[in-house]
PDB file of N, CA and C in Angstrom:
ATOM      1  N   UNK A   1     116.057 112.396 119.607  1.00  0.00           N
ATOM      2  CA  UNK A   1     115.283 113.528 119.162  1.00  0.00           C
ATOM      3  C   UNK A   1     114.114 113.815 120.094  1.00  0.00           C
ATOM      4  N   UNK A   2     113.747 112.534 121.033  1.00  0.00           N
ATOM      5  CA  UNK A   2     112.425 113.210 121.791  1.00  0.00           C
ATOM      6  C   UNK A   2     112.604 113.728 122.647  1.00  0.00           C
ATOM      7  N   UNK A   3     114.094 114.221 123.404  1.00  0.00           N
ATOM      8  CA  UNK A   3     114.305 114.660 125.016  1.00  0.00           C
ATOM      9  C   UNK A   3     113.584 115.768 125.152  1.00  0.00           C
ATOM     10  N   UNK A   4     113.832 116.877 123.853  1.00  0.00           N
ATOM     11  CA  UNK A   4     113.581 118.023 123.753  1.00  0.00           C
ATOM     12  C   UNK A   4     112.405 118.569 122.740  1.00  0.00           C
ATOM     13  N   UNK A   5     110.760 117.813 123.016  1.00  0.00           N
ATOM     14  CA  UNK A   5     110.188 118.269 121.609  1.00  0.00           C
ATOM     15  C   UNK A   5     110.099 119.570 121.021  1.00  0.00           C
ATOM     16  N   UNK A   6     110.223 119.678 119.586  1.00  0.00           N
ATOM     17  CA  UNK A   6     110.528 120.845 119.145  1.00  0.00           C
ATOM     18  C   UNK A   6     109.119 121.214 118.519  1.00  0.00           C
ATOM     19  N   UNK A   7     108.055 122.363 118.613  1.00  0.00           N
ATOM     20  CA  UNK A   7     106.527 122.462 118.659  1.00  0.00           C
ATOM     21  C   UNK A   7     106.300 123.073 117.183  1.00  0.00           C
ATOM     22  N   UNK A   8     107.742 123.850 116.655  1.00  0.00           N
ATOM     23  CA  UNK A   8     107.742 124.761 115.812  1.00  0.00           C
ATOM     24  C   UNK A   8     107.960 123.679 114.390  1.00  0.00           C
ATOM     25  N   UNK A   9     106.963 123.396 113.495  1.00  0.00           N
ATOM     26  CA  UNK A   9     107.492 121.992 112.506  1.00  0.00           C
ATOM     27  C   UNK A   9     107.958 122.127 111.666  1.00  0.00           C
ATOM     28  N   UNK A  10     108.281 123.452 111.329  1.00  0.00           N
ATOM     29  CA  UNK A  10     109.425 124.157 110.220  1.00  0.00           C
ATOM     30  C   UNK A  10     110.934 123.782 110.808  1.00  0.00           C
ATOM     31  N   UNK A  11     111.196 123.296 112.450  1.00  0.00           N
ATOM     32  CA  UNK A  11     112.229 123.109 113.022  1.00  0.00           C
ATOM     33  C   UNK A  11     112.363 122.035 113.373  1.00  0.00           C
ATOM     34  N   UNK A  12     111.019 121.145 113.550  1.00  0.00           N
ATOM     35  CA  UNK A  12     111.021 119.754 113.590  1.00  0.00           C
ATOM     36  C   UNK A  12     111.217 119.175 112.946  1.00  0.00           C
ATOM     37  N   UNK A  13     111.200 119.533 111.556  1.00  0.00           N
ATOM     38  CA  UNK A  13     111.384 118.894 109.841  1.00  0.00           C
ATOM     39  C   UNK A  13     112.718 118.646 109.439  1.00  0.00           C
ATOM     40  N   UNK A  14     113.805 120.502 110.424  1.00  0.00           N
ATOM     41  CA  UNK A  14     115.087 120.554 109.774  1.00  0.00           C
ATOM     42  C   UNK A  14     115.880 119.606 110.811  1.00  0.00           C
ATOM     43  N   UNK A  15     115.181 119.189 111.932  1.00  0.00           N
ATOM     44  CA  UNK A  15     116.212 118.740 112.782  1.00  0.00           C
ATOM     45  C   UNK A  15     116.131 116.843 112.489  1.00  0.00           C
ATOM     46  N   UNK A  16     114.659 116.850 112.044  1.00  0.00           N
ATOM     47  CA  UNK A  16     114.801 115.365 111.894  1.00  0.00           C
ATOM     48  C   UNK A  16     115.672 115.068 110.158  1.00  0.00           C
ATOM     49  N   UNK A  17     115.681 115.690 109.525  1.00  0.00           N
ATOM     50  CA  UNK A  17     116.520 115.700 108.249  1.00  0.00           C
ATOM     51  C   UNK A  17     118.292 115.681 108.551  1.00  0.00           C
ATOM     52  N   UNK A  18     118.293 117.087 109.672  1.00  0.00           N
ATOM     53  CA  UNK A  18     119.877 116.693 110.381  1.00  0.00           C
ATOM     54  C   UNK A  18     120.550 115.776 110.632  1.00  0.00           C
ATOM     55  N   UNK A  19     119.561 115.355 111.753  1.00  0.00           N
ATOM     56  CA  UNK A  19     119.678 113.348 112.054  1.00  0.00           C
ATOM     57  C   UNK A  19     119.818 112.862 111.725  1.00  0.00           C
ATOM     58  N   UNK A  20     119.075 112.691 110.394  1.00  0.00           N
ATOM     59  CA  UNK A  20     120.018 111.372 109.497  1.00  0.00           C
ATOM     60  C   UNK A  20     120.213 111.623 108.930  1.00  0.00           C
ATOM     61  N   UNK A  21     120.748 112.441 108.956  1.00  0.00           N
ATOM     62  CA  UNK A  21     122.356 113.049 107.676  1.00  0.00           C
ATOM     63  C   UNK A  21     123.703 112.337 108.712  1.00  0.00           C
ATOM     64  N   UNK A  22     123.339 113.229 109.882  1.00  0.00           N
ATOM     65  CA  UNK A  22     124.654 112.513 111.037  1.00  0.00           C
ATOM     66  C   UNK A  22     124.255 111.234 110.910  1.00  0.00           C
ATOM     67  N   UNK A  23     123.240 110.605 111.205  1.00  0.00           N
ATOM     68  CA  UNK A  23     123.155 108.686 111.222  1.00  0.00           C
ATOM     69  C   UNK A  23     123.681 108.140 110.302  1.00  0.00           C
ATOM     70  N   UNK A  24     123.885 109.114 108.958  1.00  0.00           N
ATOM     71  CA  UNK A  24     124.410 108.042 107.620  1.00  0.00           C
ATOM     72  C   UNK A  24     125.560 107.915 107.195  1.00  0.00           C
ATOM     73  N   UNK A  25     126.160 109.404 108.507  1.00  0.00           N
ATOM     74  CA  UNK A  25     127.638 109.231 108.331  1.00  0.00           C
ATOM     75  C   UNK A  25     127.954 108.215 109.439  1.00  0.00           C
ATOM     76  N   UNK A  26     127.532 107.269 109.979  1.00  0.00           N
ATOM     77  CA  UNK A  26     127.802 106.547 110.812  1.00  0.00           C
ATOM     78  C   UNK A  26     127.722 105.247 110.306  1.00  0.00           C
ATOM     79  N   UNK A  27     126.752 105.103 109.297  1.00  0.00           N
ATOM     80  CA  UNK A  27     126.784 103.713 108.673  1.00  0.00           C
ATOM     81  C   UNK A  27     127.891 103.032 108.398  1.00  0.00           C
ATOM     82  N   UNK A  28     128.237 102.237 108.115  1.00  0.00           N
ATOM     83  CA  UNK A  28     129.447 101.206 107.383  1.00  0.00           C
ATOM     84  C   UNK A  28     129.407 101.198 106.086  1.00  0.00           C
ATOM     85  N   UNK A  29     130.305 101.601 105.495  1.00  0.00           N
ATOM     86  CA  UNK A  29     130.358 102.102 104.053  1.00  0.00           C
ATOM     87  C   UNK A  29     130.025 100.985 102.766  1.00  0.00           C
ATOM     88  N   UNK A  30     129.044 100.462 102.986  1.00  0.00           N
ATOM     89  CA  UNK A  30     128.589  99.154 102.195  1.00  0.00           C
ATOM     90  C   UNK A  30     127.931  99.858 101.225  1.00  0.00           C
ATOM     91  N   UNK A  31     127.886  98.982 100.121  1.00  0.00           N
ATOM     92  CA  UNK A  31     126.971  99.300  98.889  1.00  0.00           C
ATOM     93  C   UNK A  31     125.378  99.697  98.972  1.00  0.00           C
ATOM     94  N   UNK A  32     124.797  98.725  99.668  1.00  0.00           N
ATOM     95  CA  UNK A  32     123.442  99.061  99.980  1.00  0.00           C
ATOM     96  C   UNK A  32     123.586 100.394 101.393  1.00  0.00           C
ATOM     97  N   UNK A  33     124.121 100.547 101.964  1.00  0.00           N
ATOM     98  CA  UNK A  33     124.303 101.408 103.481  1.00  0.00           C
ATOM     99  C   UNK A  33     124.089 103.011 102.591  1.00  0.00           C
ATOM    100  N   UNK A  34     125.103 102.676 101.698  1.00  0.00           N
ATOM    101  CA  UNK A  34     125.524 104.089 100.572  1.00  0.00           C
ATOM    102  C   UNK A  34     124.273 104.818  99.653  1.00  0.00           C
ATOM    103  N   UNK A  35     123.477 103.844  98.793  1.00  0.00           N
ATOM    104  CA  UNK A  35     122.824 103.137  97.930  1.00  0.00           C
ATOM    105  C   UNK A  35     120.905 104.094  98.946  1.00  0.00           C
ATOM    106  N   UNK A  36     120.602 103.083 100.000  1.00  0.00           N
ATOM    107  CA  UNK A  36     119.607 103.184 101.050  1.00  0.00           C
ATOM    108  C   UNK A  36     120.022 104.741 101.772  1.00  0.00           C
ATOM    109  N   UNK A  37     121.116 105.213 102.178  1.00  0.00           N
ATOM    110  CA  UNK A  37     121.372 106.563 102.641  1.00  0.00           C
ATOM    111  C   UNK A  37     121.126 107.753 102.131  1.00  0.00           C
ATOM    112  N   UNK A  38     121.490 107.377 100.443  1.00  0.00           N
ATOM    113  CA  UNK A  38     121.287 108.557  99.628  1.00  0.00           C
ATOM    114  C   UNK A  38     120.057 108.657  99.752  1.00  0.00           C
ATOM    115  N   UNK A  39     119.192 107.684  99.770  1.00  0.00           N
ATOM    116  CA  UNK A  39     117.539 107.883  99.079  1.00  0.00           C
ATOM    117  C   UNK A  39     117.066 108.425 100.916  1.00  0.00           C
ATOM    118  N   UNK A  40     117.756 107.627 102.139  1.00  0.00           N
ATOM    119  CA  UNK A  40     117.078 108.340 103.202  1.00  0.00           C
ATOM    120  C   UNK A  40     117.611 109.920 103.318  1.00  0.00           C
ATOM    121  N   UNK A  41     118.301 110.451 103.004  1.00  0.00           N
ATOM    122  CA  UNK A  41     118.908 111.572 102.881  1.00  0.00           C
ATOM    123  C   UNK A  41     117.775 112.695 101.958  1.00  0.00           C
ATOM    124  N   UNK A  42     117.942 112.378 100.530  1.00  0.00           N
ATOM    125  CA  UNK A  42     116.817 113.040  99.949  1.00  0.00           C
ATOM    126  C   UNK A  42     115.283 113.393 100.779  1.00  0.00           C
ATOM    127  N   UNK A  43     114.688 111.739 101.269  1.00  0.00           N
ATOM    128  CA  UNK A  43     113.502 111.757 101.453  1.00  0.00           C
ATOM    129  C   UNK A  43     113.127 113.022 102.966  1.00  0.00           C
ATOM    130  N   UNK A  44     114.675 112.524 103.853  1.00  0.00           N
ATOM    131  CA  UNK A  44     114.313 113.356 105.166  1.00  0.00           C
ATOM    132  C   UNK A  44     114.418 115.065 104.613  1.00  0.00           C
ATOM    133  N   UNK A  45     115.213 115.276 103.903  1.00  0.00           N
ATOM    134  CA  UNK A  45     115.175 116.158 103.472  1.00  0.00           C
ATOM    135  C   UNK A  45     114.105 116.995 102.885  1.00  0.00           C
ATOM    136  N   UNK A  46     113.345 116.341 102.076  1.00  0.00           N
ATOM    137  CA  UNK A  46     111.742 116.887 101.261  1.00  0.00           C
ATOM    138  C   UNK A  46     110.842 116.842 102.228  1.00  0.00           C
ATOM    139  N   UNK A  47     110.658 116.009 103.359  1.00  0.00           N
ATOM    140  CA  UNK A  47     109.858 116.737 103.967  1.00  0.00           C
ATOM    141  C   UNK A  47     109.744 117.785 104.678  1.00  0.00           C
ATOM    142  N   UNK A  48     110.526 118.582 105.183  1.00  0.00           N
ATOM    143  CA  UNK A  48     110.537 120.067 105.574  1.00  0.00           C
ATOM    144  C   UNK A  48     110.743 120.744 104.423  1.00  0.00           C
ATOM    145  N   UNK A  49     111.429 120.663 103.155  1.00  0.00           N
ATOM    146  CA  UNK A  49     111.558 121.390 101.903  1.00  0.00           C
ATOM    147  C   UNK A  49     110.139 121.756 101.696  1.00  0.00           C
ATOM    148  N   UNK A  50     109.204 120.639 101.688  1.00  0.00           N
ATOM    149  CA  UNK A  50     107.908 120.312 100.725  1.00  0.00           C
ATOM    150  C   UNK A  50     106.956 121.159 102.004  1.00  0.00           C
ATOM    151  N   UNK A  51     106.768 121.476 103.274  1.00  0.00           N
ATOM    152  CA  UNK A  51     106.258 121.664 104.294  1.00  0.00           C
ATOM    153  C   UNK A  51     106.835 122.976 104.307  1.00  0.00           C
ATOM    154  N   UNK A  52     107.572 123.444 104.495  1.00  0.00           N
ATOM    155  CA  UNK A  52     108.273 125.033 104.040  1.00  0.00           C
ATOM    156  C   UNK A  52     107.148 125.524 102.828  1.00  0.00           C
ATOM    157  N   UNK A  53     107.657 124.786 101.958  1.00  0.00           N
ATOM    158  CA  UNK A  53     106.596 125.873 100.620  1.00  0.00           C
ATOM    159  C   UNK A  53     105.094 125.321 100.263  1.00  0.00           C
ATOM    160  N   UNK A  54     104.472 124.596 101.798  1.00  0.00           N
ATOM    161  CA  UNK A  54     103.483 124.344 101.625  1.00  0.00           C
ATOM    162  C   UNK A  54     103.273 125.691 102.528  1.00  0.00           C
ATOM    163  N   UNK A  55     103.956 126.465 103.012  1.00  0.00           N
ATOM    164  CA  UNK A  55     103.332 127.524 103.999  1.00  0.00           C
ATOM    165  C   UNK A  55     103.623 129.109 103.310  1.00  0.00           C
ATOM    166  N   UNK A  56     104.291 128.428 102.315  1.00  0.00           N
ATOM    167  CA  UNK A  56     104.375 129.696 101.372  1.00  0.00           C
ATOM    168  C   UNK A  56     103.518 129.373 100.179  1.00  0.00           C
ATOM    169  N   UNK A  57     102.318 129.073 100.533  1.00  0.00           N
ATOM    170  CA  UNK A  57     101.861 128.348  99.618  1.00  0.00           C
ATOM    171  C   UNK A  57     100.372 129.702  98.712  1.00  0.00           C
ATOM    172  N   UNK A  58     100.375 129.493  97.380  1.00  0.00           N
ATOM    173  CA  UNK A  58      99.665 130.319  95.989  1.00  0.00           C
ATOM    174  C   UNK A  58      98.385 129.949  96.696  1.00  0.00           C
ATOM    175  N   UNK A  59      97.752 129.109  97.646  1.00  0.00           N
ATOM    176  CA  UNK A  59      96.198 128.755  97.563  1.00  0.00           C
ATOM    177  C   UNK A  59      96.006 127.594  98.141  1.00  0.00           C
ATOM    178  N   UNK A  60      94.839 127.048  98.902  1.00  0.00           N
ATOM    179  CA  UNK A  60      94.213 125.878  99.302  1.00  0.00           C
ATOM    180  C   UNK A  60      94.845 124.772  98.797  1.00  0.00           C
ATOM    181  N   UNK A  61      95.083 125.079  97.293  1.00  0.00           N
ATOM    182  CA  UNK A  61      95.220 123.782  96.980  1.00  0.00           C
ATOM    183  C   UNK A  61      96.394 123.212  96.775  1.00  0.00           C
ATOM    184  N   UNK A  62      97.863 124.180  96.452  1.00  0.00           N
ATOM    185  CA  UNK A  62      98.751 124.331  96.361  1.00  0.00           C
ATOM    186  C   UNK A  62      99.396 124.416  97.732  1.00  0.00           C
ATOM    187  N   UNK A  63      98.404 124.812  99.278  1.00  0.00           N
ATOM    188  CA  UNK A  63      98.932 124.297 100.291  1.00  0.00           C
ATOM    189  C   UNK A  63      99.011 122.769 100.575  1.00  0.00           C
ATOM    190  N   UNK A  64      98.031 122.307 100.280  1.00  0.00           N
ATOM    191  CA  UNK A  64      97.582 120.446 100.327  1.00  0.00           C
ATOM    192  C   UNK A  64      98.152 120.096  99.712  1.00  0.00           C
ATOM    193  N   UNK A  65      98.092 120.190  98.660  1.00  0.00           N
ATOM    194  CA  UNK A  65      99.530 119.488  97.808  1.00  0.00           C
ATOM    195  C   UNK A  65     100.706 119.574  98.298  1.00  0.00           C
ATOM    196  N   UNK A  66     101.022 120.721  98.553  1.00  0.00           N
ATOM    197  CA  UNK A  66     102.561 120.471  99.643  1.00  0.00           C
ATOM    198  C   UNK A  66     102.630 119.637 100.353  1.00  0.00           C
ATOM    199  N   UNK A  67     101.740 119.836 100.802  1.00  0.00           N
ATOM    200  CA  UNK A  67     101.458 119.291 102.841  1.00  0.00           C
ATOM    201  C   UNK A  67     101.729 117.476 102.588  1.00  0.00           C
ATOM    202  N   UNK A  68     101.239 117.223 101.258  1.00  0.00           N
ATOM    203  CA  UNK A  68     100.692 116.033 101.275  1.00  0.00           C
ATOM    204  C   UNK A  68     101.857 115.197 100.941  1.00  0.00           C
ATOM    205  N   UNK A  69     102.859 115.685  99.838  1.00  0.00           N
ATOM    206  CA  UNK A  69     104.233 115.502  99.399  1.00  0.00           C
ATOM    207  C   UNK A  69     104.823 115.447 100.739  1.00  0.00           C
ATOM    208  N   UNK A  70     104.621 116.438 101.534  1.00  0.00           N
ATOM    209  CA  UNK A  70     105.940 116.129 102.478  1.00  0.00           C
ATOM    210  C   UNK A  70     105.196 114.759 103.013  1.00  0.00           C
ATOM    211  N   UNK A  71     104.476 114.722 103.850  1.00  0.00           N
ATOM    212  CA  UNK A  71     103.701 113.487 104.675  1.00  0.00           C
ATOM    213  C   UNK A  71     104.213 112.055 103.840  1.00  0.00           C
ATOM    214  N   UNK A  72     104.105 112.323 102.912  1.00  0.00           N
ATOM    215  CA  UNK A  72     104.525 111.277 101.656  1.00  0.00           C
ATOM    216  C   UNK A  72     105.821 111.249 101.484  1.00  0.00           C
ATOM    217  N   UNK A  73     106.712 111.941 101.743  1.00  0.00           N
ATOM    218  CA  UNK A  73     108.422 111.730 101.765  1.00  0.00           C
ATOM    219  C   UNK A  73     108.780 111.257 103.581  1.00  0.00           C
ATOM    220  N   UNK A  74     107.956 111.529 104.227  1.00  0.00           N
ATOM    221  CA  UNK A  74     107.787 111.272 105.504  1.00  0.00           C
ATOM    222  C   UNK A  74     108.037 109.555 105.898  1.00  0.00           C
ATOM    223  N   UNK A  75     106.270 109.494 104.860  1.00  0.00           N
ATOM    224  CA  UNK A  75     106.051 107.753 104.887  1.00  0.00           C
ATOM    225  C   UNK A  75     107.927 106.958 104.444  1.00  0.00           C
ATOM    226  N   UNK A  76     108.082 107.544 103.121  1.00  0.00           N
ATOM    227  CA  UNK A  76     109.361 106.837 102.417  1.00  0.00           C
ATOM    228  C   UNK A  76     110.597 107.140 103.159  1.00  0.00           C
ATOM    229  N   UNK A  77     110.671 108.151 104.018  1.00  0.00           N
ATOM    230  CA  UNK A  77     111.937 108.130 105.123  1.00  0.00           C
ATOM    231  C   UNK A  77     111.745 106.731 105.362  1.00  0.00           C
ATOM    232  N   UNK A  78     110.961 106.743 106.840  1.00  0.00           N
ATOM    233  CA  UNK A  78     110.306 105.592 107.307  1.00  0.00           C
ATOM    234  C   UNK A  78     110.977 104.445 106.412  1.00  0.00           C
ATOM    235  N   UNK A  79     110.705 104.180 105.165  1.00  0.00           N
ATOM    236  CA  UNK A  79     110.735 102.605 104.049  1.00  0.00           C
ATOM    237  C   UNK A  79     112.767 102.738 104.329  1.00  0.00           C
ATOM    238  N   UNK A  80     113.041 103.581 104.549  1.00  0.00           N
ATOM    239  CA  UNK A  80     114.839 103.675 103.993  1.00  0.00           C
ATOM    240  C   UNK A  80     115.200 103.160 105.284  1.00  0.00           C
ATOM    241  N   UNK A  81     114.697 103.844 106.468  1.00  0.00           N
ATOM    242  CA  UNK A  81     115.386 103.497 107.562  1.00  0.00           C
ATOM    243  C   UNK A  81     114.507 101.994 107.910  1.00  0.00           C
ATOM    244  N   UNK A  82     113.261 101.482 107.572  1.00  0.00           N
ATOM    245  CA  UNK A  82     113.729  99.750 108.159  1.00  0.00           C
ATOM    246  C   UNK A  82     114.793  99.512 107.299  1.00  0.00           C
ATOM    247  N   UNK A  83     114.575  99.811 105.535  1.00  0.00           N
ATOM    248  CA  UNK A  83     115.474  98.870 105.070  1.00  0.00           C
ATOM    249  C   UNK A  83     116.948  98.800 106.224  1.00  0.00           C
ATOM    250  N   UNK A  84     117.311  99.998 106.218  1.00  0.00           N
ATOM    251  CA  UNK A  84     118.614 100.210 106.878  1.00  0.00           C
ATOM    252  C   UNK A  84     118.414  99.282 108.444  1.00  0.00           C
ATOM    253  N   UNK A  85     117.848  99.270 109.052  1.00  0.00           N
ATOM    254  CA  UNK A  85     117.509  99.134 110.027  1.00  0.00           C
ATOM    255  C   UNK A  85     117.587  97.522 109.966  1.00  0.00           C
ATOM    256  N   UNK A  86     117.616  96.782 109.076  1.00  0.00           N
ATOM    257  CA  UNK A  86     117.396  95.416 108.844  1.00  0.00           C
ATOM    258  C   UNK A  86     119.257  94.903 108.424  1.00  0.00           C
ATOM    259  N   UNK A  87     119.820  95.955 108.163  1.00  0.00           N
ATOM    260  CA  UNK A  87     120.682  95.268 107.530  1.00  0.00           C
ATOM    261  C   UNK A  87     121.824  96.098 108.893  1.00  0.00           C
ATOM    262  N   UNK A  88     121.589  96.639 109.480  1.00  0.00           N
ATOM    263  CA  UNK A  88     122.375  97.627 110.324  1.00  0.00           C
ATOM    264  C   UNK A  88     122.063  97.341 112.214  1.00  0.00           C
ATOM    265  N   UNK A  89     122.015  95.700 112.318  1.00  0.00           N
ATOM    266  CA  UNK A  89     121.957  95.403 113.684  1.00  0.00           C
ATOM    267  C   UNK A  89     122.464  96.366 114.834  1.00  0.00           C
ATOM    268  N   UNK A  90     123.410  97.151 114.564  1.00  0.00           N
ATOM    269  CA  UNK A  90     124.772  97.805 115.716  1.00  0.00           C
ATOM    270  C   UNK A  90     123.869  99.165 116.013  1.00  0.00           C
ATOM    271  N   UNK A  91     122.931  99.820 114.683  1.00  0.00           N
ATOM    272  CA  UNK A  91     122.236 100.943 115.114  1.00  0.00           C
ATOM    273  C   UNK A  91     121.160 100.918 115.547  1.00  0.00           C
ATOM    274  N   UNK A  92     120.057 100.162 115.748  1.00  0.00           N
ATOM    275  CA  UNK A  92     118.657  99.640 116.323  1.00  0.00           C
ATOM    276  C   UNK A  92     118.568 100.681 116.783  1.00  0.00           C
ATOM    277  N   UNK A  93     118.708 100.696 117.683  1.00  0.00           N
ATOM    278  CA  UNK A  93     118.262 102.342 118.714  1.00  0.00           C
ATOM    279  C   UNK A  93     118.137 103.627 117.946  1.00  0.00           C
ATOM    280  N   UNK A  94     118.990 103.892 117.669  1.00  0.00           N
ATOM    281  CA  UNK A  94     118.922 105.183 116.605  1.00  0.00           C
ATOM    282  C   UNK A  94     117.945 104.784 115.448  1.00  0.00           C
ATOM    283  N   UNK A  95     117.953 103.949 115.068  1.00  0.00           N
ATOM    284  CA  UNK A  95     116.997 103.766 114.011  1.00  0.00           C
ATOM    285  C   UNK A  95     115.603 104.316 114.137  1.00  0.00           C
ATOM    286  N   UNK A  96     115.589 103.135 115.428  1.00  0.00           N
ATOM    287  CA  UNK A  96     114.165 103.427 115.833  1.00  0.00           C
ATOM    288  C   UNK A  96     113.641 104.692 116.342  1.00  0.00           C
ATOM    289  N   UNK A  97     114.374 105.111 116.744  1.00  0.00           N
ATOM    290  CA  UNK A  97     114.236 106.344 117.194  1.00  0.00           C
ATOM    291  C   UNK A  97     114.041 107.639 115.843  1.00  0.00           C
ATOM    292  N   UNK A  98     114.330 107.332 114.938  1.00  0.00           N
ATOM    293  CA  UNK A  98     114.297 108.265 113.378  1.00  0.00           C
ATOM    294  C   UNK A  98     113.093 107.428 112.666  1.00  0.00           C
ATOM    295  N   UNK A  99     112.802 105.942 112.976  1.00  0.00           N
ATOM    296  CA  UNK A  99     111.236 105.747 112.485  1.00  0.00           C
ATOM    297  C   UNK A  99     110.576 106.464 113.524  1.00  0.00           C
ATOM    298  N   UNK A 100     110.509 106.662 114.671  1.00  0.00           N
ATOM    299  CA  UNK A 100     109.577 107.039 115.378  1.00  0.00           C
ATOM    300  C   UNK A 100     109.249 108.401 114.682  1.00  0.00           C
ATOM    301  N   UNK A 101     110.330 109.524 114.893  1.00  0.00           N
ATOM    302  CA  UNK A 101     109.453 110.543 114.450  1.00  0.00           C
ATOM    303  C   UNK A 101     109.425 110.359 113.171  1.00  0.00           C
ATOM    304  N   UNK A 102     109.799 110.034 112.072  1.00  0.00           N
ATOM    305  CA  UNK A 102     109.358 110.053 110.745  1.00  0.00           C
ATOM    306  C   UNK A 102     107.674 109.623 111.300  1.00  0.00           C
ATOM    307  N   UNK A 103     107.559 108.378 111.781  1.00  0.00           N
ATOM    308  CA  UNK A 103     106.056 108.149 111.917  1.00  0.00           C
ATOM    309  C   UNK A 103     105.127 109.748 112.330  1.00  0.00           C
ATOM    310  N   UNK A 104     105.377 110.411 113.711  1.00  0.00           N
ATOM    311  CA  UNK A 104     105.124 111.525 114.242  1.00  0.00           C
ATOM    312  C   UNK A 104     105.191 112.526 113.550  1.00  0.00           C
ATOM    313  N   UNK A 105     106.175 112.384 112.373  1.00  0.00           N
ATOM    314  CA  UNK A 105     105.966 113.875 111.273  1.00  0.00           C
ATOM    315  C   UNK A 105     104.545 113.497 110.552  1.00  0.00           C
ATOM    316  N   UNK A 106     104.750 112.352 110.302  1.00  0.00           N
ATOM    317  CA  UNK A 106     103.794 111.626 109.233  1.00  0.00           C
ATOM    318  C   UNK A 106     102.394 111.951 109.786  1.00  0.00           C
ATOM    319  N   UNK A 107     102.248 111.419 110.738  1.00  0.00           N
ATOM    320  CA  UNK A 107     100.951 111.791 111.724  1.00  0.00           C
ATOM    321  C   UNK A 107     100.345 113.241 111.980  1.00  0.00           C
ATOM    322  N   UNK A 108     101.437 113.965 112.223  1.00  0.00           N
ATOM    323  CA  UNK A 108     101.524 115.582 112.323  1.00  0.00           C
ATOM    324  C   UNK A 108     101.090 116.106 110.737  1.00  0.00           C
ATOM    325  N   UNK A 109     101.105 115.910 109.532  1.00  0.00           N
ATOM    326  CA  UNK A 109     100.857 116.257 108.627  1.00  0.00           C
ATOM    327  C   UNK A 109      99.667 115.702 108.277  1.00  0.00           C
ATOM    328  N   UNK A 110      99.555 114.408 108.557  1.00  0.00           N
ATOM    329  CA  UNK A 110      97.898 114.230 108.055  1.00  0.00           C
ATOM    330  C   UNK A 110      96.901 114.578 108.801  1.00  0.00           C
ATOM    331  N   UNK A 111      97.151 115.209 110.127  1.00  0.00           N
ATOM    332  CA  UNK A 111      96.604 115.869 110.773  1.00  0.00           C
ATOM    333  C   UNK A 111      95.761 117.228 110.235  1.00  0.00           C
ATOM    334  N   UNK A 112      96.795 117.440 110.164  1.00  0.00           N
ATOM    335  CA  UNK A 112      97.102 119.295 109.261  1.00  0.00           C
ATOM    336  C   UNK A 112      96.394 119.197 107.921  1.00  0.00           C
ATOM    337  N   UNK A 113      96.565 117.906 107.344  1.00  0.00           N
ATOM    338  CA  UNK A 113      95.735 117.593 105.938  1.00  0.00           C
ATOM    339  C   UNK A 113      94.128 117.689 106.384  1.00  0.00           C
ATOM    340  N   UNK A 114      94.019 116.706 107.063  1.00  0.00           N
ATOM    341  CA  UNK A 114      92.636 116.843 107.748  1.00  0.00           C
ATOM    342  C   UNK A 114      92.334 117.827 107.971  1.00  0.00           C
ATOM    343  N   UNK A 115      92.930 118.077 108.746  1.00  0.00           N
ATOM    344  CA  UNK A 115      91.808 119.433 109.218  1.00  0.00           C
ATOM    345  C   UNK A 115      91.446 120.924 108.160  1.00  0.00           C
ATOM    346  N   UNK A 116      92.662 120.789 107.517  1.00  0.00           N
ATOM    347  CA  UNK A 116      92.834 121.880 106.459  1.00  0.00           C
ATOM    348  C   UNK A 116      91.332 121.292 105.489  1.00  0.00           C
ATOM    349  N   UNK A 117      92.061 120.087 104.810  1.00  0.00           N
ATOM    350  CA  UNK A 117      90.105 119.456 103.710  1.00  0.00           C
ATOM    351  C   UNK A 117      88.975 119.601 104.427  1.00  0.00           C
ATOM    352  N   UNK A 118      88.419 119.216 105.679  1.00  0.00           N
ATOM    353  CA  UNK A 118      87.658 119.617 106.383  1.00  0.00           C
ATOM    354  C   UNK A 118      87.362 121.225 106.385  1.00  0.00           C
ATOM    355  N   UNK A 119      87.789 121.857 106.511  1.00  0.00           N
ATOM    356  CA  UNK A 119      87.263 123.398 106.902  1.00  0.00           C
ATOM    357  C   UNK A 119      87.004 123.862 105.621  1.00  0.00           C
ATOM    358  N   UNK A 120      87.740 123.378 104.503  1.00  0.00           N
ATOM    359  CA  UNK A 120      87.437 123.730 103.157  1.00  0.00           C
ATOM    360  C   UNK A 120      86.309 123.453 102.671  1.00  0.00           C
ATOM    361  N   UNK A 121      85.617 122.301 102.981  1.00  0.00           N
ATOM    362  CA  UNK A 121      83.892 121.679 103.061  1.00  0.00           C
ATOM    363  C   UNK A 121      83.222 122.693 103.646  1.00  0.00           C
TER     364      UNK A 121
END
């Protein structure tokens, strides 16, 4: 995902959600692989869902609250892929590479949190 950074984070959100949708069809069809996929699936997913209608957002506060949900489905990507990542020796690379930007979305939003509570002071 880093060859090409993508600047636009309405597109950075859908492409890192893509990713591991394709990564989970790659897993080994184990109970926990299945089990840990669904929940990384959801989570990559809500954060561009939750970041989308934080920009269609009723007000200040109803933007932050978005903002903050996604950053927070961000963090819990992140929790799915070590688990996965622990039990899934053969993918390391890819893994790491989907914690990385989960971390970088994560970072990118509390950014945006910041600065948004700040100007509101």
């Amino acid at each position: 995902m880093k060859k090409n950074t993508v600047y636009n984070l309405e597109d950075r959100t859908y492409l890192f959600a893509r990713e591991c949708r394709f990564f989970v069809r790659t897993l080994p069809k184990t109970l926990s692989n299945i089990e840990d996929g669904k929940q990384l699936i959801r989570a990559s997913g809500s954060v561009g869902a939750n970041y989308i209608e934080a920009n269609e957002k009723l007000g200040d506060k109803d933007f932050l609250m978005r903002a903050k949900i996604a950053r927070k489905e961000a963090k819990e990507a992140q929790y799915w892929l070590k688990l996965l990542k622990d039990l899934n020796v053969d993918h390391q690379l890819k893994i790491e590479e989907l914690i990385a930007e989960a971390d970088e979305l994560r970072r990118i939003l509390s950014s945006i949190i910041n600065k948004r509570s700040i100007s509101k002071n």
